[in-house]
PDB file of N, CA and C in Angstrom:
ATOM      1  N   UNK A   1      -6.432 -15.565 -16.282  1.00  0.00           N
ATOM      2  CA  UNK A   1      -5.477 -15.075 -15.310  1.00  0.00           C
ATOM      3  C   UNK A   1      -5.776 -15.677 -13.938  1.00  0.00           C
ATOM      4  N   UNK A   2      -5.037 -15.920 -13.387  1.00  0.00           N
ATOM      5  CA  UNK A   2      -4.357 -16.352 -11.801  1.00  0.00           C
ATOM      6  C   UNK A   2      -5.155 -15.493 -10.936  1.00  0.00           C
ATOM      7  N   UNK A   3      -4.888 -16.347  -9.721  1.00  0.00           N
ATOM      8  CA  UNK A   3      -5.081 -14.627  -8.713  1.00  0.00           C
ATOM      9  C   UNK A   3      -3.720 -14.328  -8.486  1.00  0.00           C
ATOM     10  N   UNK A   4      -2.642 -14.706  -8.723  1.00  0.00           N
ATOM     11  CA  UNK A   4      -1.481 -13.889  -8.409  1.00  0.00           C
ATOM     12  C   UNK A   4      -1.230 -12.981  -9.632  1.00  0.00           C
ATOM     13  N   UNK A   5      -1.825 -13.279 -10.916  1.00  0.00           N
ATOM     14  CA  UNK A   5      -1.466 -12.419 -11.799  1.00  0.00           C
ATOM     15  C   UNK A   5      -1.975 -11.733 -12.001  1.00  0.00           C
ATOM     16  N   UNK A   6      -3.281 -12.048 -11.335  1.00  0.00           N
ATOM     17  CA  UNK A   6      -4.350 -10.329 -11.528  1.00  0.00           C
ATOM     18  C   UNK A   6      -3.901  -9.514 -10.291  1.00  0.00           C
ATOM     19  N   UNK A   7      -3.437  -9.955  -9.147  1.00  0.00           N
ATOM     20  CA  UNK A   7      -3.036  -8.903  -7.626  1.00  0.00           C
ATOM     21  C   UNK A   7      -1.686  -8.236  -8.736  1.00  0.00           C
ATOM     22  N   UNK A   8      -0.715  -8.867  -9.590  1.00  0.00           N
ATOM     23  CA  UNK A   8       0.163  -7.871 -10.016  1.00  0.00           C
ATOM     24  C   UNK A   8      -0.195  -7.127 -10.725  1.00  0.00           C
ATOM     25  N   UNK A   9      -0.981  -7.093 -11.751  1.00  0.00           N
ATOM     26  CA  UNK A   9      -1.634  -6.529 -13.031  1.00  0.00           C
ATOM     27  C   UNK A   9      -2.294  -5.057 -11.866  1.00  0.00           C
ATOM     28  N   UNK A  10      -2.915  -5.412 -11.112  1.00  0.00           N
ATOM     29  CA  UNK A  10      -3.572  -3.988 -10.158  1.00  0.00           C
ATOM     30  C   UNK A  10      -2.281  -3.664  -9.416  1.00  0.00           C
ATOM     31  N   UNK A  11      -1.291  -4.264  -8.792  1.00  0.00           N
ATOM     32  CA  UNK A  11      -0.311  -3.469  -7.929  1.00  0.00           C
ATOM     33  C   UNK A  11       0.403  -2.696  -9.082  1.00  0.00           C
ATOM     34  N   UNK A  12       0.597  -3.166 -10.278  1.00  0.00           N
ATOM     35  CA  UNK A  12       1.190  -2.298 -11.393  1.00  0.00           C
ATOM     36  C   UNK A  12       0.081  -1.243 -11.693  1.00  0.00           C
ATOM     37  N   UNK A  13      -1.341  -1.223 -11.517  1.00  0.00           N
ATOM     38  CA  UNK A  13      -2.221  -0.406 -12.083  1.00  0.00           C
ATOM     39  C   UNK A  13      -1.909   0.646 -11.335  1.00  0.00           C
ATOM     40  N   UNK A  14      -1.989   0.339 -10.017  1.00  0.00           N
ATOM     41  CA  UNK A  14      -1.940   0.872  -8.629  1.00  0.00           C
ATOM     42  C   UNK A  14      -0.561   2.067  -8.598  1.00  0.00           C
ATOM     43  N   UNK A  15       0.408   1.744  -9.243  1.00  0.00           N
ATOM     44  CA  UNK A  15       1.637   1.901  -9.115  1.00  0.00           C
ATOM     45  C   UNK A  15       1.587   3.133  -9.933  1.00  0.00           C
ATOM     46  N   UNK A  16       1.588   2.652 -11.523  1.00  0.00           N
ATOM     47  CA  UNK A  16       0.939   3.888 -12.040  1.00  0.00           C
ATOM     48  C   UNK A  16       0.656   4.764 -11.700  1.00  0.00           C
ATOM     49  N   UNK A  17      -0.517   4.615 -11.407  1.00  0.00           N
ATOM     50  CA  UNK A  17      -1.421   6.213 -10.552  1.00  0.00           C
ATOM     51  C   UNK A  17      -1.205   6.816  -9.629  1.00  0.00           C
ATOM     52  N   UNK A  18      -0.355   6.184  -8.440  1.00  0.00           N
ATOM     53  CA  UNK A  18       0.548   6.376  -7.707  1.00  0.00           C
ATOM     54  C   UNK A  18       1.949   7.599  -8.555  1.00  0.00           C
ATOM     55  N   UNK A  19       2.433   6.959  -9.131  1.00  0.00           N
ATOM     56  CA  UNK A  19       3.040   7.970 -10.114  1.00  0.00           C
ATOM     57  C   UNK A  19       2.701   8.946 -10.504  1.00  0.00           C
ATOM     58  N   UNK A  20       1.533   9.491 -11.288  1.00  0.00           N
ATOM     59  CA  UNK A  20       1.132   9.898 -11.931  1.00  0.00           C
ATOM     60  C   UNK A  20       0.458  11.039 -10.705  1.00  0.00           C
ATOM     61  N   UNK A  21       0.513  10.668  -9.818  1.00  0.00           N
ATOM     62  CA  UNK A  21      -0.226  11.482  -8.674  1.00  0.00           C
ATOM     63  C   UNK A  21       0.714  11.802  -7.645  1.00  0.00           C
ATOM     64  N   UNK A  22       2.132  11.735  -7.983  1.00  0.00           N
ATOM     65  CA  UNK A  22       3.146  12.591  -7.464  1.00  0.00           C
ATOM     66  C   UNK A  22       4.419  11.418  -6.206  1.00  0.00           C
ATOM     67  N   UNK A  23       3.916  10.486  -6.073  1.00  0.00           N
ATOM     68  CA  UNK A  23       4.525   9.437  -5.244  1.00  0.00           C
ATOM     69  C   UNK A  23       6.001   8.764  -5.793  1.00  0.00           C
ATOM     70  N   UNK A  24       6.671   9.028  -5.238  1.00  0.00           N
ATOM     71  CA  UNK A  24       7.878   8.535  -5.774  1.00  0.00           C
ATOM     72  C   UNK A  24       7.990   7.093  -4.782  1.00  0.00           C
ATOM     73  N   UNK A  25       8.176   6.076  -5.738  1.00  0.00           N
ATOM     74  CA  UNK A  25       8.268   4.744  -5.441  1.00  0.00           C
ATOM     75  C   UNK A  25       9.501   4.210  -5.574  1.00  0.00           C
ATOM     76  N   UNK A  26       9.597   3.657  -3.841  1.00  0.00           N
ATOM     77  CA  UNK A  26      10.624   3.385  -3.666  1.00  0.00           C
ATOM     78  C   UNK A  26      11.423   1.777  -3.669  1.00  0.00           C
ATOM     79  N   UNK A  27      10.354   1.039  -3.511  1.00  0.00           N
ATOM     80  CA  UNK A  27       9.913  -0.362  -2.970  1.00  0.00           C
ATOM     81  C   UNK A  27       8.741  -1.058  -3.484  1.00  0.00           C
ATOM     82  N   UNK A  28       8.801  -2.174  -3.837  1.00  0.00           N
ATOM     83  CA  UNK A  28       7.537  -2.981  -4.256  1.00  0.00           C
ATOM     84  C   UNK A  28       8.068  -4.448  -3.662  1.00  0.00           C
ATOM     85  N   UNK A  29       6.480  -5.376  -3.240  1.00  0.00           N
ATOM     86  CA  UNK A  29       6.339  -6.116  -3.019  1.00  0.00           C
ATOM     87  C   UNK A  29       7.535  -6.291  -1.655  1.00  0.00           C
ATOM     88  N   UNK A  30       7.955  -5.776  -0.692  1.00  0.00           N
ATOM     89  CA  UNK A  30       8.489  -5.975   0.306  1.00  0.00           C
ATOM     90  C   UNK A  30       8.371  -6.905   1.859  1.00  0.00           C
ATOM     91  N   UNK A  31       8.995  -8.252   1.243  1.00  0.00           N
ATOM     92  CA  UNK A  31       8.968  -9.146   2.910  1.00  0.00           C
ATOM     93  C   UNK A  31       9.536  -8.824   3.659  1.00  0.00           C
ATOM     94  N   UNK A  32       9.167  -9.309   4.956  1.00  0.00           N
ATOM     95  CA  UNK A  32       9.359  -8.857   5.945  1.00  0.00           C
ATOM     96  C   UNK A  32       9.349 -10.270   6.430  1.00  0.00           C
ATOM     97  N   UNK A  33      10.230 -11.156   6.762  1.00  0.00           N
ATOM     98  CA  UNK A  33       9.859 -12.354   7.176  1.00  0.00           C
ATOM     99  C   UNK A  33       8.818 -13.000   7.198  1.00  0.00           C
ATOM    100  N   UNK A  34       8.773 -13.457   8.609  1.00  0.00           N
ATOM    101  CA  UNK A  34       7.239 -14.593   8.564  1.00  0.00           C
ATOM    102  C   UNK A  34       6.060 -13.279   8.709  1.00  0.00           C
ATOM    103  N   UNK A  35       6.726 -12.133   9.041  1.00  0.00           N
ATOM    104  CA  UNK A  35       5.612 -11.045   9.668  1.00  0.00           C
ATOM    105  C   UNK A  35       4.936 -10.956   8.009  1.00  0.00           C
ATOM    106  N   UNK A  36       5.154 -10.687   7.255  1.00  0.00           N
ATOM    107  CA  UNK A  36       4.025  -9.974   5.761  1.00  0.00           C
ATOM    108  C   UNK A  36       4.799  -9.682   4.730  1.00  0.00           C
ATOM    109  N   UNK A  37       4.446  -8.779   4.325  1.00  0.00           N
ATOM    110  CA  UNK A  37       4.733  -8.658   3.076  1.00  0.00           C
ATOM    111  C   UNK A  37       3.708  -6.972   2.977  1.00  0.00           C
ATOM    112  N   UNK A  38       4.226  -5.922   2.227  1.00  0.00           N
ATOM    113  CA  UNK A  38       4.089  -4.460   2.276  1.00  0.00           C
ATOM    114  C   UNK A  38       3.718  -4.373   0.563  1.00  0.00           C
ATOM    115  N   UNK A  39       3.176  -3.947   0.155  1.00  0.00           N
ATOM    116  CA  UNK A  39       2.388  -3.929  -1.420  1.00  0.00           C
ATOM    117  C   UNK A  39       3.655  -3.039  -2.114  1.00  0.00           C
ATOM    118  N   UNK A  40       3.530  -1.952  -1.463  1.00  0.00           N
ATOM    119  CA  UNK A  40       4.434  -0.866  -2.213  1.00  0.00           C
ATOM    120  C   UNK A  40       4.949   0.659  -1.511  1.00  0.00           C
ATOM    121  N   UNK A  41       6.267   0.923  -1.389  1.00  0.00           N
ATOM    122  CA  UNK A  41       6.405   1.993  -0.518  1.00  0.00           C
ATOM    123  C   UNK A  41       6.881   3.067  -1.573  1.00  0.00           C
ATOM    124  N   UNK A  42       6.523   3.826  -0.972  1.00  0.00           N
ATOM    125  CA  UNK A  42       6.780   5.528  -1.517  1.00  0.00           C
ATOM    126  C   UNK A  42       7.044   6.552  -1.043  1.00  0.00           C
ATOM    127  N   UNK A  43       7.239   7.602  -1.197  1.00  0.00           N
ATOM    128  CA  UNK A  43       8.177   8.670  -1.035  1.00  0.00           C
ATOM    129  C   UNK A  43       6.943  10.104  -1.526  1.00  0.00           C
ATOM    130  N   UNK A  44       5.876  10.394  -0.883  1.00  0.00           N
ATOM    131  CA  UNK A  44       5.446  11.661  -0.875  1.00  0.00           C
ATOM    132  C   UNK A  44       5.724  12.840  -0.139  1.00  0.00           C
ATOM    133  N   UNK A  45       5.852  14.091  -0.836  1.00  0.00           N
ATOM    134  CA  UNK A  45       7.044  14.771  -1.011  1.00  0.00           C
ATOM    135  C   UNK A  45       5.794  16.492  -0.652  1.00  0.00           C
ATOM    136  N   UNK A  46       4.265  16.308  -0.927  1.00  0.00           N
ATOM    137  CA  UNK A  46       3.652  17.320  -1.040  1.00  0.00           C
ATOM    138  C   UNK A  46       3.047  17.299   0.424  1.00  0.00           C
ATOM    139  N   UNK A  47       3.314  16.707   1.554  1.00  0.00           N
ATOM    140  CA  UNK A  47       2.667  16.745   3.031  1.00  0.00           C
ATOM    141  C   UNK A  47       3.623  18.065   3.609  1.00  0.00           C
ATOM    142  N   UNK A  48       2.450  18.209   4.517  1.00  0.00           N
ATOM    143  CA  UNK A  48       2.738  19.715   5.166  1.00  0.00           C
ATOM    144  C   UNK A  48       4.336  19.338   6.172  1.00  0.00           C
ATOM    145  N   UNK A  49       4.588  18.178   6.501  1.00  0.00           N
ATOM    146  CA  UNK A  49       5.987  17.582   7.629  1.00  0.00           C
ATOM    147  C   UNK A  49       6.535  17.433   6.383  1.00  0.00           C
ATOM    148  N   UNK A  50       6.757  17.426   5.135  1.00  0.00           N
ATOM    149  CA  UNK A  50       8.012  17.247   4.523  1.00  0.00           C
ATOM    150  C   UNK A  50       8.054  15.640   3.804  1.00  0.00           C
ATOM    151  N   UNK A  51       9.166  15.184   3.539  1.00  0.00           N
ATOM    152  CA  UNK A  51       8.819  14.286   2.857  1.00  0.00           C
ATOM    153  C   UNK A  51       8.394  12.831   3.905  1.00  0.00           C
ATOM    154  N   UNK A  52       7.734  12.516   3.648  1.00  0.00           N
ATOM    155  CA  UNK A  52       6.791  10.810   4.433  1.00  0.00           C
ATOM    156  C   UNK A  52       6.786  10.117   3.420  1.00  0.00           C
ATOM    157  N   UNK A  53       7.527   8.581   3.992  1.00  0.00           N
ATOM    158  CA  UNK A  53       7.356   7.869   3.709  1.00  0.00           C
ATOM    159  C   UNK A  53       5.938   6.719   3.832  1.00  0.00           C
ATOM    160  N   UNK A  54       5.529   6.421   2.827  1.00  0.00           N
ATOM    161  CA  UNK A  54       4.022   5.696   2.988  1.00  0.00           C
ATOM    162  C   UNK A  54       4.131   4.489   2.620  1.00  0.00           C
ATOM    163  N   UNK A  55       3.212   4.107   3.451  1.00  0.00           N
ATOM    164  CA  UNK A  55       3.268   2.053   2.748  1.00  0.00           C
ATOM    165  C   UNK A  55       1.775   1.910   2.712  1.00  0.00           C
ATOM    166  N   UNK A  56       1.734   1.489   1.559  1.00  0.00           N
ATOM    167  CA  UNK A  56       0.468   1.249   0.742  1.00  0.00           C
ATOM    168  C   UNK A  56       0.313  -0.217   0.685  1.00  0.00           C
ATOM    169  N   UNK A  57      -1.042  -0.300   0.930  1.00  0.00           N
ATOM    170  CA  UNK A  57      -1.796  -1.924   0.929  1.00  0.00           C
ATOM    171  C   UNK A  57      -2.357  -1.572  -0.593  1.00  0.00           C
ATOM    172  N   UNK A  58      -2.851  -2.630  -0.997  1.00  0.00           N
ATOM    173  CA  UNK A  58      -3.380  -2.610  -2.568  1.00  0.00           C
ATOM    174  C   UNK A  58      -4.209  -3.513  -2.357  1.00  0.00           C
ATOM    175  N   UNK A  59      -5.358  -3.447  -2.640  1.00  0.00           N
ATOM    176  CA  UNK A  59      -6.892  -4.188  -2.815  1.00  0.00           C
ATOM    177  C   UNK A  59      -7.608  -3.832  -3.686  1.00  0.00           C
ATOM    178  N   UNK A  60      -7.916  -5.310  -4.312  1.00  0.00           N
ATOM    179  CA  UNK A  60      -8.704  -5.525  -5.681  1.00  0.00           C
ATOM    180  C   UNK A  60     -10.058  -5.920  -4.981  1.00  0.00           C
ATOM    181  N   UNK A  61     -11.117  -5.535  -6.248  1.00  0.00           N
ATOM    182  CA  UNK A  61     -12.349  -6.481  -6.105  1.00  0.00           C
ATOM    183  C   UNK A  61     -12.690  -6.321  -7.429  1.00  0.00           C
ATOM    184  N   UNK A  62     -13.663  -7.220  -8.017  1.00  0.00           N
ATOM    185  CA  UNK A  62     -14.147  -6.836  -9.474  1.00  0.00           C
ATOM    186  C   UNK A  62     -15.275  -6.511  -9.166  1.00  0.00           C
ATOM    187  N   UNK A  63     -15.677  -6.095  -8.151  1.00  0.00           N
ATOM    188  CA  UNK A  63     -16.839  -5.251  -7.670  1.00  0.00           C
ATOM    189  C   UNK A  63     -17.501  -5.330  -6.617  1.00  0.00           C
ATOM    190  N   UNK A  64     -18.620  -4.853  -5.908  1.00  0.00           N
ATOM    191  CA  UNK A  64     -19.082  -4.591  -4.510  1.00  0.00           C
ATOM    192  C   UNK A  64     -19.579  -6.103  -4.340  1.00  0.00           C
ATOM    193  N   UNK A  65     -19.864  -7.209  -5.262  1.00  0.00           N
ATOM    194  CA  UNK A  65     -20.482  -8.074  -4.634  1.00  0.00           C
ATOM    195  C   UNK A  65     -19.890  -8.606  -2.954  1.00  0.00           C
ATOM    196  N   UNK A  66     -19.069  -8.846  -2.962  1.00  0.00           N
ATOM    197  CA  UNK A  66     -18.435  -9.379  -1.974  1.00  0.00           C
ATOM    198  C   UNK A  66     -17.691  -7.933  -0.790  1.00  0.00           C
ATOM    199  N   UNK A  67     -18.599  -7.012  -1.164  1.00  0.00           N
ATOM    200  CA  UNK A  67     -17.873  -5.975   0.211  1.00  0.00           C
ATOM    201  C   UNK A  67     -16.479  -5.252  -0.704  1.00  0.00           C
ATOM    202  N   UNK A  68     -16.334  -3.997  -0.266  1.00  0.00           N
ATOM    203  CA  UNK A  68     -16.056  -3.146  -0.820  1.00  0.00           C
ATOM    204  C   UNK A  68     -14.360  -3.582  -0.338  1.00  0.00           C
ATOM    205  N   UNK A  69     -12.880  -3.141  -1.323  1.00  0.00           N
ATOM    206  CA  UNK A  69     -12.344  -3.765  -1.236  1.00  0.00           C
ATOM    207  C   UNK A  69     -11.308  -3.222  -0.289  1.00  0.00           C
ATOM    208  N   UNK A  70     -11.480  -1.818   0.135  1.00  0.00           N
ATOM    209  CA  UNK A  70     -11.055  -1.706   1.606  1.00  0.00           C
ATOM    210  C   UNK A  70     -11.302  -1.546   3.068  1.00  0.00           C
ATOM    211  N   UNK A  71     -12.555  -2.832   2.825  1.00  0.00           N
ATOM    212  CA  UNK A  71     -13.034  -3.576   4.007  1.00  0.00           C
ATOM    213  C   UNK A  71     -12.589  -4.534   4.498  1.00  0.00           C
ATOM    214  N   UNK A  72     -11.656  -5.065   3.678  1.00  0.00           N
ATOM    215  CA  UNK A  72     -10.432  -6.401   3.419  1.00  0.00           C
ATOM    216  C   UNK A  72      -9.716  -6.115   4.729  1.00  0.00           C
ATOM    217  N   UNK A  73      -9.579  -4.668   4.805  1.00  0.00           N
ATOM    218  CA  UNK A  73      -7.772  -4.499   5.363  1.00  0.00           C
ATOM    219  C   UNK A  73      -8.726  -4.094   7.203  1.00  0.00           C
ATOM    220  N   UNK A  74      -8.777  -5.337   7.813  1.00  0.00           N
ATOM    221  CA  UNK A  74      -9.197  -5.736   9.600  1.00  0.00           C
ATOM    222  C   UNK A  74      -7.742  -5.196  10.567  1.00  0.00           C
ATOM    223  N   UNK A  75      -8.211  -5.539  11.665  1.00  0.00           N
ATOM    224  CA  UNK A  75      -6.910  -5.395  12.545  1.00  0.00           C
ATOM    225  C   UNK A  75      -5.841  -6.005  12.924  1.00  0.00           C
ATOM    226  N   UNK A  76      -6.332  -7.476  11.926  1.00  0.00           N
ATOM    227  CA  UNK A  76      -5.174  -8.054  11.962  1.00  0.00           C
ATOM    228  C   UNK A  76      -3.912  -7.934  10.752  1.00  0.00           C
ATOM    229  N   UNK A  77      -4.531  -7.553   9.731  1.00  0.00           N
ATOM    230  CA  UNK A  77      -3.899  -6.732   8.714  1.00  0.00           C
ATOM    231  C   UNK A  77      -3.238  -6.050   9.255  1.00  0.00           C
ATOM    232  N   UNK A  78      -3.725  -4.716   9.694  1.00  0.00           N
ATOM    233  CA  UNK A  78      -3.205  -3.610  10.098  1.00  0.00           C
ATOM    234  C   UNK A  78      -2.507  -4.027  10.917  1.00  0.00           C
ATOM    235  N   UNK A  79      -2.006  -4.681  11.865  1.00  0.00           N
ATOM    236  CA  UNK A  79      -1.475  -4.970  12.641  1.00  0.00           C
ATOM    237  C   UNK A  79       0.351  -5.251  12.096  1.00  0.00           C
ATOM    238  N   UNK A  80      -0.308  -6.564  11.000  1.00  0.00           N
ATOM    239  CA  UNK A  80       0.740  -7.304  10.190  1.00  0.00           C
ATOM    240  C   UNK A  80       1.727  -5.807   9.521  1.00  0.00           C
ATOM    241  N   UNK A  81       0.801  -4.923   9.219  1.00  0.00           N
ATOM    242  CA  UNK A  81       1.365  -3.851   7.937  1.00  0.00           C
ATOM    243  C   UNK A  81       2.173  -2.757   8.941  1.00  0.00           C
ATOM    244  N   UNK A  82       1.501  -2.794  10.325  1.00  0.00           N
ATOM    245  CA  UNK A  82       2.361  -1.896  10.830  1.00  0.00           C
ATOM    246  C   UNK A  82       3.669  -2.864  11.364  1.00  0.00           C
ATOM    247  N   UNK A  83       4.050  -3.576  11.775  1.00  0.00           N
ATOM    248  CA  UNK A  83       4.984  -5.030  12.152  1.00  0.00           C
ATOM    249  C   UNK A  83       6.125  -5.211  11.293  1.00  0.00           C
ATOM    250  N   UNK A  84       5.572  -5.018  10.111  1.00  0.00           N
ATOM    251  CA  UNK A  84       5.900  -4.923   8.842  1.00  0.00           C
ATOM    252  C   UNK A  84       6.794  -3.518   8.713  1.00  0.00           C
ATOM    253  N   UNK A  85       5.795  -2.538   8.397  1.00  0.00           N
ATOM    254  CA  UNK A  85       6.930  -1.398   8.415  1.00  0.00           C
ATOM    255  C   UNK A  85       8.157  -0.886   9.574  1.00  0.00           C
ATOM    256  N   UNK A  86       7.759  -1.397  10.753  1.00  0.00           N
ATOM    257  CA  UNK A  86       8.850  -1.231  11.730  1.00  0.00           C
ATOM    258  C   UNK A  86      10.042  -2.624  11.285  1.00  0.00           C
ATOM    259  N   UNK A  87       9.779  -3.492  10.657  1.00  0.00           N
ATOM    260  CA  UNK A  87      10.945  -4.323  10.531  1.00  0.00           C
ATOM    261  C   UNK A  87      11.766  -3.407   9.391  1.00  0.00           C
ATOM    262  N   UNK A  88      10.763  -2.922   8.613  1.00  0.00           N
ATOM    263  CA  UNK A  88      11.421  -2.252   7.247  1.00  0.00           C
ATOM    264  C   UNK A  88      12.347  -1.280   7.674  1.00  0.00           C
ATOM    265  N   UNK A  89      11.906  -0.648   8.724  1.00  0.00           N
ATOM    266  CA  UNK A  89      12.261   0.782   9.392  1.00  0.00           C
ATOM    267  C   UNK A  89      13.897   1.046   9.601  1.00  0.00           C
ATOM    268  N   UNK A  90      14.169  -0.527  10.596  1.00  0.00           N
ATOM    269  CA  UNK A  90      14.729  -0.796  11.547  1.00  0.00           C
ATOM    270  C   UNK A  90      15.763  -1.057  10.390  1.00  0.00           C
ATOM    271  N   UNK A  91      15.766  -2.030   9.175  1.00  0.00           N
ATOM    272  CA  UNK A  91      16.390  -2.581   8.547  1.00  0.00           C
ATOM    273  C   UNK A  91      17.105  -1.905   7.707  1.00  0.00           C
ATOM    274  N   UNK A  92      16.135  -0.373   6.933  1.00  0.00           N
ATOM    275  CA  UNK A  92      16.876   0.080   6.001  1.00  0.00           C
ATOM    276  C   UNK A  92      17.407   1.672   7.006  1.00  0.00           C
ATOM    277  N   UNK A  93      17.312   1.986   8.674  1.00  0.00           N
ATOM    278  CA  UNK A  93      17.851   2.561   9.026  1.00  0.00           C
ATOM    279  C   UNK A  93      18.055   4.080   8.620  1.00  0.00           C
ATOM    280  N   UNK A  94      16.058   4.167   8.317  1.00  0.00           N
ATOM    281  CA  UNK A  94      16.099   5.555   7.689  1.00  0.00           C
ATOM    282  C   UNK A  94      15.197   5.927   8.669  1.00  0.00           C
ATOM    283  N   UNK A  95      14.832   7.716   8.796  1.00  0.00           N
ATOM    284  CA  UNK A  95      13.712   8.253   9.835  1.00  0.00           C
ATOM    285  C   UNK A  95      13.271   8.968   8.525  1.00  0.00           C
ATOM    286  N   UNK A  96      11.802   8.783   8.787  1.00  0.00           N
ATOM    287  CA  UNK A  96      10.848   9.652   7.959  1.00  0.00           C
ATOM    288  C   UNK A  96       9.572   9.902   8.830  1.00  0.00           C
ATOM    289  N   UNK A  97       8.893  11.078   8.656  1.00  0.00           N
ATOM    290  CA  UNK A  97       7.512  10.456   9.096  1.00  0.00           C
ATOM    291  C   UNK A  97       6.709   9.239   7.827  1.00  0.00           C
ATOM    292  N   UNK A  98       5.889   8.731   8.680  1.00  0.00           N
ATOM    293  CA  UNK A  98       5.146   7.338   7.819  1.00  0.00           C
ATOM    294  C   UNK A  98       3.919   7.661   8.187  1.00  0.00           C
ATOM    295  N   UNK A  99       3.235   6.953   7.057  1.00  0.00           N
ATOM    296  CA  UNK A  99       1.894   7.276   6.510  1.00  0.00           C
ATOM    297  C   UNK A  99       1.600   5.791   6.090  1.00  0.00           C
ATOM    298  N   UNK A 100       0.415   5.325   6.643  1.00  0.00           N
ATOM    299  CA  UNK A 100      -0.035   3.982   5.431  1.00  0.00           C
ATOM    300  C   UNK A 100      -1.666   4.544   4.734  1.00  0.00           C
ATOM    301  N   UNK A 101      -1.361   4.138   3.844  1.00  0.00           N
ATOM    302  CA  UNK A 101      -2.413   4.462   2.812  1.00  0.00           C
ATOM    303  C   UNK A 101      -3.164   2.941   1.844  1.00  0.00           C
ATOM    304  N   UNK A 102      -4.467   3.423   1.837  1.00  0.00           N
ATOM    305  CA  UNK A 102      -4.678   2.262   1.057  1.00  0.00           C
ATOM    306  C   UNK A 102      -5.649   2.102  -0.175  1.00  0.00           C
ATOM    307  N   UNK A 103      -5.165   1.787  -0.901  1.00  0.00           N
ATOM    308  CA  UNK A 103      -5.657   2.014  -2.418  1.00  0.00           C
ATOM    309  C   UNK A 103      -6.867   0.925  -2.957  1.00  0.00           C
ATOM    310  N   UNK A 104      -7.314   1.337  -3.084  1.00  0.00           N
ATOM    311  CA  UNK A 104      -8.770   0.440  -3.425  1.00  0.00           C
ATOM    312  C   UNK A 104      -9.065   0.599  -4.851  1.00  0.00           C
ATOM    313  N   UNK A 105      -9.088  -0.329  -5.377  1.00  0.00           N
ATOM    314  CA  UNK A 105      -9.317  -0.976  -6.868  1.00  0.00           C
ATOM    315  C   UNK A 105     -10.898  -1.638  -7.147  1.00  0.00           C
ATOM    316  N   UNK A 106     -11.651  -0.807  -7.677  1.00  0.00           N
ATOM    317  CA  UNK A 106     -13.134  -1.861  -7.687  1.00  0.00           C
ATOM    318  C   UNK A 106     -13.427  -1.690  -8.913  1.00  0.00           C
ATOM    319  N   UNK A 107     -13.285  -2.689  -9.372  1.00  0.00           N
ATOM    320  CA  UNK A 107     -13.600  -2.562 -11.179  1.00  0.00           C
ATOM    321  C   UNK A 107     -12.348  -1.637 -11.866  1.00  0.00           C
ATOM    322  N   UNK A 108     -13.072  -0.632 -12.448  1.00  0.00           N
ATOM    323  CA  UNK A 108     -11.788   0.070 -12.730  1.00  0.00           C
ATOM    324  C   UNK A 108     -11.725   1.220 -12.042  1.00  0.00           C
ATOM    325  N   UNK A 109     -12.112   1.339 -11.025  1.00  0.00           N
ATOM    326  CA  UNK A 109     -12.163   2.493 -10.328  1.00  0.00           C
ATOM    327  C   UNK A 109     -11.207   2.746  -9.203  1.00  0.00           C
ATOM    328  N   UNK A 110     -10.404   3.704  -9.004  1.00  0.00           N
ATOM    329  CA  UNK A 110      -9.305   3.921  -8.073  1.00  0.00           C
ATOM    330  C   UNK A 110     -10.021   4.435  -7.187  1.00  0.00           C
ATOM    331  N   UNK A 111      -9.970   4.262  -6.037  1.00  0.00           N
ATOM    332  CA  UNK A 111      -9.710   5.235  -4.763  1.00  0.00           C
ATOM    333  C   UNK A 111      -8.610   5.104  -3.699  1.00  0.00           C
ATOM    334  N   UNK A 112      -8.564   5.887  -3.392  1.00  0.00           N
ATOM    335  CA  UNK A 112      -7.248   6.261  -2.573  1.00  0.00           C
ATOM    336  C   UNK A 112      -7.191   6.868  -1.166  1.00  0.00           C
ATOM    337  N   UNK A 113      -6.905   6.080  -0.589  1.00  0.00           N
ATOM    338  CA  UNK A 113      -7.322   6.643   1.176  1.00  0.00           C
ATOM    339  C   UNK A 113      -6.229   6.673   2.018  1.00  0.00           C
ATOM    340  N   UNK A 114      -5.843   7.948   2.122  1.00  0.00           N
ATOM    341  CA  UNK A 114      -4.507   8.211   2.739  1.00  0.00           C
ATOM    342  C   UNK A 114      -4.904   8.065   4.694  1.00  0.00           C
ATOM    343  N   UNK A 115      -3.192   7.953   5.035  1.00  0.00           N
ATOM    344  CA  UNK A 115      -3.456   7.604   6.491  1.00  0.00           C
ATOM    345  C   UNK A 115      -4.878   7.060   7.043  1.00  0.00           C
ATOM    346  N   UNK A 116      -4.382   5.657   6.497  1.00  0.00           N
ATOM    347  CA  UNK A 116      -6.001   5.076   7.446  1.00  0.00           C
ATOM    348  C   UNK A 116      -5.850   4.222   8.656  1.00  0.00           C
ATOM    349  N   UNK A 117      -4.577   4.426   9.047  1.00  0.00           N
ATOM    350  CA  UNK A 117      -4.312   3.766  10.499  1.00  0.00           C
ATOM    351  C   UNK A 117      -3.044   4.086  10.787  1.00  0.00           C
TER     352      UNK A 117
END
């Protein structure tokens, strides 16, 4: 496998569990022009404000050798992902509160780290 076919194989893993853990998905793989590209947006429905919309980064590692895999996501990321969701914002002309969250894949292990910027 690729590295583009293993980043889908986990954004589908990702997606899953996402599911399965109450997220209604609304969006995958979303450009945003030259600004980025958004992993996957969703629709959580169990926050105390009602329903928020979240945009999720997705990061793989096949393990700690190289730093844990949501150490990836710097300020220039974050930067790109928030840039990113205000083009999305603007475009599909919806108000929600927003949440970015980011899902960490290490081996086979999920974790899940809501609002991390």
């Amino acid at each position: 496998m690729n590295k583009r076919d293993i980043g889908k194989y986990y954004e589908e893993t990702a997606a899953i569990y996402l599911k399965q853990n109450g997220i209604i998905i609304t969006d995958r793989n979303v450009y945003c022009g030259k600004v980025g590209e958004i992993d996957i947006i969703g629709i959580d429905r169990s926050t105390k404000y009602g329903d928020t919309l979240v945009f999720f980064e997705i990061k793989y590692r096949k393990n700690g050798v190289h730093g844990r895999p949501e150490e990836a996501i710097n300020s220039k990321k974050r930067n790109k992902l928030k840039r990113c969701a205000e083009y999305y914002l603007a475009y599909k002309k919806i108000k929600y509160y927003v949440r970015f969250d980011v899902i960490a894949i290490e081996g086979e292990e999920i974790r899940w780290h809501k609002n991390v910027f």
